[in-house]
Protein backbone atom coordinates (compact mmCIF):
# COMPACT_ATOMS: atom_id res chain seq x y z
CA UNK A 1 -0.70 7.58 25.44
CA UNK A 2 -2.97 5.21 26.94
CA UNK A 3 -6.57 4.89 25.84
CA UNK A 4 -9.67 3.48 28.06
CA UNK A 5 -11.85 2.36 25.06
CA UNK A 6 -12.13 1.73 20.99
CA UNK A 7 -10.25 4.89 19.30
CA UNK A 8 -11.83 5.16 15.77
CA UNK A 9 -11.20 8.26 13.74
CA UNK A 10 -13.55 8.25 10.86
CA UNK A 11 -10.78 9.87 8.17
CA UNK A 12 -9.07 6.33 8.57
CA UNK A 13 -12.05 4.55 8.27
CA UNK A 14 -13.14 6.16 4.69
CA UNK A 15 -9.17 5.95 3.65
CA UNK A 16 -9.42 1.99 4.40
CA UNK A 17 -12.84 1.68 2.37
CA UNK A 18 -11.25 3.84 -0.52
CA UNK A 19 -8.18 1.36 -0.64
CA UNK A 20 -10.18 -1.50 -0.57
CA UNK A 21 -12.67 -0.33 -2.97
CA UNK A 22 -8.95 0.84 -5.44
CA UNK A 23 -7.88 -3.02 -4.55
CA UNK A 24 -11.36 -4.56 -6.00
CA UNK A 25 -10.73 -2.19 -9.05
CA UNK A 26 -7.23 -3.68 -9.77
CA UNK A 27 -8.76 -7.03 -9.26
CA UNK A 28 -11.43 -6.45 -12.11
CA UNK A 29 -9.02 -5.27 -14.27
CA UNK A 30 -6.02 -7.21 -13.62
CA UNK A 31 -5.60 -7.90 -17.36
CA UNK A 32 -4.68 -4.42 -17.96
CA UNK A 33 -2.79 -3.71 -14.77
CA UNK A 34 -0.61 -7.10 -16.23
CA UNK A 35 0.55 -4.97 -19.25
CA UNK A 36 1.94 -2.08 -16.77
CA UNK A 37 5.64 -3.39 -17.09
CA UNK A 38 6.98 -4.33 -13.68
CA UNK A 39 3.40 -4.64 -12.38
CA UNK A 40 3.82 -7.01 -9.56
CA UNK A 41 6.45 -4.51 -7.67
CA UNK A 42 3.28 -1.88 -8.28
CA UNK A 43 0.76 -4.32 -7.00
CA UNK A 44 3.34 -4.95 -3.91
CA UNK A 45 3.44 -1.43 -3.34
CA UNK A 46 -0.22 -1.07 -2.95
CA UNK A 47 -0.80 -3.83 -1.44
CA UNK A 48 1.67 -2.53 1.58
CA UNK A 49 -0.33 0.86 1.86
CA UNK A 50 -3.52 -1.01 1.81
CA UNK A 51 -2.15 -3.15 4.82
CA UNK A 52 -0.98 0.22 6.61
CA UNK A 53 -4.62 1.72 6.24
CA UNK A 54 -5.59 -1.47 7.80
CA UNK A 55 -3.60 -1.50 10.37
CA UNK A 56 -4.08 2.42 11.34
CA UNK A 57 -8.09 1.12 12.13
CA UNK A 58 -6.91 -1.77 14.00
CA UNK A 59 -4.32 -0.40 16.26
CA UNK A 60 -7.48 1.61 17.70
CA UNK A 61 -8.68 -1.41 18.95
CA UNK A 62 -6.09 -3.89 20.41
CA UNK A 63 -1.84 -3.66 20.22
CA UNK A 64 -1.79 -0.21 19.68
CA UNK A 65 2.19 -0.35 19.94
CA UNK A 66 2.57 -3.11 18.28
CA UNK A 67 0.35 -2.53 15.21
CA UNK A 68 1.30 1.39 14.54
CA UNK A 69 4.97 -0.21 14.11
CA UNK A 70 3.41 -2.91 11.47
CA UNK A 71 1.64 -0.14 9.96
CA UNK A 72 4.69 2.15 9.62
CA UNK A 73 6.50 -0.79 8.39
CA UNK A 74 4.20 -1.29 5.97
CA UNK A 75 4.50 2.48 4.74
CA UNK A 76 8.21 2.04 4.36
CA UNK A 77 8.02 -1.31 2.46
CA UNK A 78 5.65 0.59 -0.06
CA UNK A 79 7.55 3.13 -0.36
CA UNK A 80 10.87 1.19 -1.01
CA UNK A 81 8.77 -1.35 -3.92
CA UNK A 82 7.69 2.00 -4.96
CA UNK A 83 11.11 3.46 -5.63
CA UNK A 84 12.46 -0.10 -6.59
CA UNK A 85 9.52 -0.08 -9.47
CA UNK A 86 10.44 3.47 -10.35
CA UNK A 87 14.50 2.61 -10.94
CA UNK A 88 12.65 -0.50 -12.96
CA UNK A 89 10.74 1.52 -15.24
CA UNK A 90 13.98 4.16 -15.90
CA UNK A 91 16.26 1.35 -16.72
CA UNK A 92 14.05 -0.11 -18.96
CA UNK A 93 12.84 3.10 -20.72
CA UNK A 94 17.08 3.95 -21.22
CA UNK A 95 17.09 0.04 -22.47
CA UNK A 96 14.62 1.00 -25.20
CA UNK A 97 16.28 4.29 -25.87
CA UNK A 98 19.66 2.27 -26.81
CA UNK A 99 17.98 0.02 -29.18
């Protein structure tokens, strides 16, 4: 699909302001998001669906090809620190059970 000028779909722009806006939240309260226990693996995970909202605006603008496989990538990688966080917090939940 080839496209003769800038293809901006407003749903994508609000869903990139929305992340961003989440991402300045977690900033301000980084203290408590540090007592979430594997928080870094959460704060990966976002930080890869922020990047694929970012890269859903920019691919209408330049490297369409190349950026909607970055921002696919980016979906998967979330995912995957998603699930790896999720195995995290079951192991360490049956850890506490044991005790």
């Amino acid at each position: 699909m080839q496209k003769d000028k800038a293809m901006l779909h407003e749903n994508e722009v609000v869903m990139l302001l929305l992340g961003i806006g989440v991402f300045l939240f977690m900033l301000l309260n980084r203290v408590h998001i540090r007592r979430i226990y594997g928080w870094k693996i959460l704060v990966y995970s976002y930080c890869f669906l922020l990047a694929g909202w970012l890269l859903t605006v920019l691919e209408g603008f330049f490297l369409e090809s190349y950026l909607n496989f970055l921002e696919h990538m980016s979906y998967v990688l979330s995912a995957v620190t998603l699930v790896l966080w999720c195995f995290r917090i079951l192991k360490n939940h049956q850890t506490e059970e044991h005790l």
